[in-house]
Protein backbone atom coordinates (compact mmCIF):
# COMPACT_ATOMS: atom_id res chain seq x y z
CA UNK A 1 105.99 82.26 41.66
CA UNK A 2 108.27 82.82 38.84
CA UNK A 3 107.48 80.43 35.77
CA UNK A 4 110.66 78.85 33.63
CA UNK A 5 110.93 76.10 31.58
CA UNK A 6 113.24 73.09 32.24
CA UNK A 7 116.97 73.34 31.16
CA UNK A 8 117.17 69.33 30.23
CA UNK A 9 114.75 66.98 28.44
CA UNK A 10 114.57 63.65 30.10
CA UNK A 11 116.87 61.29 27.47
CA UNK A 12 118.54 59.11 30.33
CA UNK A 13 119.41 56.64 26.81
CA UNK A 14 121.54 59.47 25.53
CA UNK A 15 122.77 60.31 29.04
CA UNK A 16 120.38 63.54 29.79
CA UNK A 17 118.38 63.49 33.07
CA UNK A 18 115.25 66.10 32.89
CA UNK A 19 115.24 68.68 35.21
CA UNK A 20 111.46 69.28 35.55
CA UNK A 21 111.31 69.02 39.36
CA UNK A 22 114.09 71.23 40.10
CA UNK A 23 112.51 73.59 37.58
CA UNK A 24 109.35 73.48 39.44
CA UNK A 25 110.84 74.17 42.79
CA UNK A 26 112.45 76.73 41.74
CA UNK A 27 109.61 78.79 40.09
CA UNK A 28 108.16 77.78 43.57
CA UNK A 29 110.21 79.49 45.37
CA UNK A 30 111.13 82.09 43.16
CA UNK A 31 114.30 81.31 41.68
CA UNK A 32 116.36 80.20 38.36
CA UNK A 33 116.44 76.59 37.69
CA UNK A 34 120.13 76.41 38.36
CA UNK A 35 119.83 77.97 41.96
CA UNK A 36 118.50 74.52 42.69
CA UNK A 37 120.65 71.03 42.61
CA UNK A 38 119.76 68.79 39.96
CA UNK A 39 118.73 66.07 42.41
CA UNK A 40 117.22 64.19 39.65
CA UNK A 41 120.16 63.53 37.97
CA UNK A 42 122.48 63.29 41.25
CA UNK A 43 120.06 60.34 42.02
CA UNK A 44 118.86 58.97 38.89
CA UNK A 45 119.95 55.37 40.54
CA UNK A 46 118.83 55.95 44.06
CA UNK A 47 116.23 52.68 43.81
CA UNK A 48 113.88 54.08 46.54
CA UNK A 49 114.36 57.53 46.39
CA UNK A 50 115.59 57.68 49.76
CA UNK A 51 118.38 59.46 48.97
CA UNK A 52 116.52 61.87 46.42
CA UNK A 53 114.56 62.98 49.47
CA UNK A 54 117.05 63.62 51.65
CA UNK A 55 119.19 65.64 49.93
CA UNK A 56 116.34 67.68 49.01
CA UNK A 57 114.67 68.22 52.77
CA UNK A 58 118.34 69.39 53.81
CA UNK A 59 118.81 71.44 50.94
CA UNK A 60 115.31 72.98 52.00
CA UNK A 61 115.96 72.95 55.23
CA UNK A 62 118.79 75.55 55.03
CA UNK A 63 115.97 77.64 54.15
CA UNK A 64 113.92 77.01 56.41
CA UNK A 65 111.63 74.97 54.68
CA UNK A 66 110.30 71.67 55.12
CA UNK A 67 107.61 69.33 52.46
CA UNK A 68 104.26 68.47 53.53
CA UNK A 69 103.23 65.30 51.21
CA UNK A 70 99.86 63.70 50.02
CA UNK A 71 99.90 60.85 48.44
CA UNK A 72 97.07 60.13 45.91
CA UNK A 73 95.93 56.37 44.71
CA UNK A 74 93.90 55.25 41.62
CA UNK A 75 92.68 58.76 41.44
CA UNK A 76 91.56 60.92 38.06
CA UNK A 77 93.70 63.74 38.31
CA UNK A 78 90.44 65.70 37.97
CA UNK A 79 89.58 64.65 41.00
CA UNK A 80 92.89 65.01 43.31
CA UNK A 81 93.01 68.55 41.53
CA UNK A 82 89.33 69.20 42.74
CA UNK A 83 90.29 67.54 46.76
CA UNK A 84 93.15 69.89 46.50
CA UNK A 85 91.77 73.17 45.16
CA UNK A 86 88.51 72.78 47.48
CA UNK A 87 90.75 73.00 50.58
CA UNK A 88 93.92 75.14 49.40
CA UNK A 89 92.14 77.70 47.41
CA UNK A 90 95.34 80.45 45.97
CA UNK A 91 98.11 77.67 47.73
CA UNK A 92 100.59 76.45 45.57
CA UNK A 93 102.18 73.25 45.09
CA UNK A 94 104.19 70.52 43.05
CA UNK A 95 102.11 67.86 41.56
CA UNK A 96 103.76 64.91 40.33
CA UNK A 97 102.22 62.13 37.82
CA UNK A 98 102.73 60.91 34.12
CA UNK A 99 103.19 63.28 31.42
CA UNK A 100 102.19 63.15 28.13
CA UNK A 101 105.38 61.35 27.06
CA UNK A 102 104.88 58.40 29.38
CA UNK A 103 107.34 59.31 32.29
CA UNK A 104 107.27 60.87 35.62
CA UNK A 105 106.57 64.39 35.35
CA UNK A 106 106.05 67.42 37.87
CA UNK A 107 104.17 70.51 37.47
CA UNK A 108 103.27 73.37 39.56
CA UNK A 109 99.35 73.98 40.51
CA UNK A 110 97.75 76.50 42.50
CA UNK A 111 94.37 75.70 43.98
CA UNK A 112 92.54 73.19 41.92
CA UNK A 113 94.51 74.12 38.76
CA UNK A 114 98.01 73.10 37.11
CA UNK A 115 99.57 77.03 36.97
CA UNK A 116 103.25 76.07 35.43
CA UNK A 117 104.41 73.55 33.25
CA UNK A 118 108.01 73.50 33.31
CA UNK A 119 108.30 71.10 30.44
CA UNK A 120 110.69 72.37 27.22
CA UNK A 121 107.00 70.86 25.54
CA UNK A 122 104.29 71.38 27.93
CA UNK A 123 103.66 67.95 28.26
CA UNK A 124 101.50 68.26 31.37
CA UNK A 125 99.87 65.26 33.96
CA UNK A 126 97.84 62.42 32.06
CA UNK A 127 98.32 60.41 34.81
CA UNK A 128 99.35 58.72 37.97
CA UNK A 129 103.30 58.30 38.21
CA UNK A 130 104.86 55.33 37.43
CA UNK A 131 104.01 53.73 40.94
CA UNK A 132 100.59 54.40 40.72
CA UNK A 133 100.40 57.28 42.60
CA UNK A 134 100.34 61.51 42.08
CA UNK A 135 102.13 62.97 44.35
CA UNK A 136 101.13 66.60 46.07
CA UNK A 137 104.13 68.45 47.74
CA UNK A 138 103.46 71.53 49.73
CA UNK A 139 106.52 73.40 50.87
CA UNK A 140 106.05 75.00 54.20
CA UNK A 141 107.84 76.66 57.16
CA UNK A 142 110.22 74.24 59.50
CA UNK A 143 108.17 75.71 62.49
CA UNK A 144 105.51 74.04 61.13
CA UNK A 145 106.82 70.55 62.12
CA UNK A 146 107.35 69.31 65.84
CA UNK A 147 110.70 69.29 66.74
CA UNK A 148 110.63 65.53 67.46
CA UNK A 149 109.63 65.46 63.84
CA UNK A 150 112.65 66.78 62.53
């Protein structure tokens, strides 16, 4: 894992999308922030995400890579940090919540510990995203999916 810091600060009111996710990927998989599509601000209007999603699994899966999601509710993030790190010791992952600055944020942890911020401010996770849920995304082989699954 590479760390880097974000390239855009979330201002959608001035017309700037934030680029932490991307940013995170990217030190994920080793590689500079702009090596990965801004799918943030591509679909800053998608309503459910849908189309967020899918444009990033098949810009993963050109690499071969799939996610692997859990979904944590009403949770401290002490807690989905500890479930996490008891089981996936040294793995790393995105973890999205709430930042410090009240919007959706992600950050890359390792075990039972956030390991990057990509935030321009270090802003960090004080909280459950905006739908009441932190998100855990694993990137993993394809092979690691059925086919039928695909």
């Amino acid at each position: 894992m590479i760390k880097r810091k974000q390239l855009f600060r979330h201002r959608p009111a001035e017309g700037t999308i934030g680029d932490c996710h991307r940013t995170a990927i990217a030190c994920l998989l080793d590689l500079e922030p702009e090596a990965v599509p801004h799918f943030g601000e591509l679909y800053f209007n998608d309503p459910d995400g849908a189309r967020f999603n899918k444009a990033f699994e098949d810009w993963l899966s050109g690499r071969g890579l799939r996610t692997a999601i859990i979904v944590y509710n009403g949770d401290s993030l002490d807690n989905v940090l500890a479930a996490i790190g008891a089981q996936n010791k040294g793995a790393y992952y995105l973890l999205g919540g709430t930042s410090l600055t009240g919007v959706n944020h992600t950050v890359v942890c390792c075990g039972g510990e956030i390991a990057h911020d990509p935030s321009i401010d270090d802003v960090g996770i004080v909280g459950p995203c905006d739908d009441g849920y932190y998100w855990v995304t694993f990137i993993v082989p394809d092979f690691m999916y059925a086919k039928e699954a695909a």
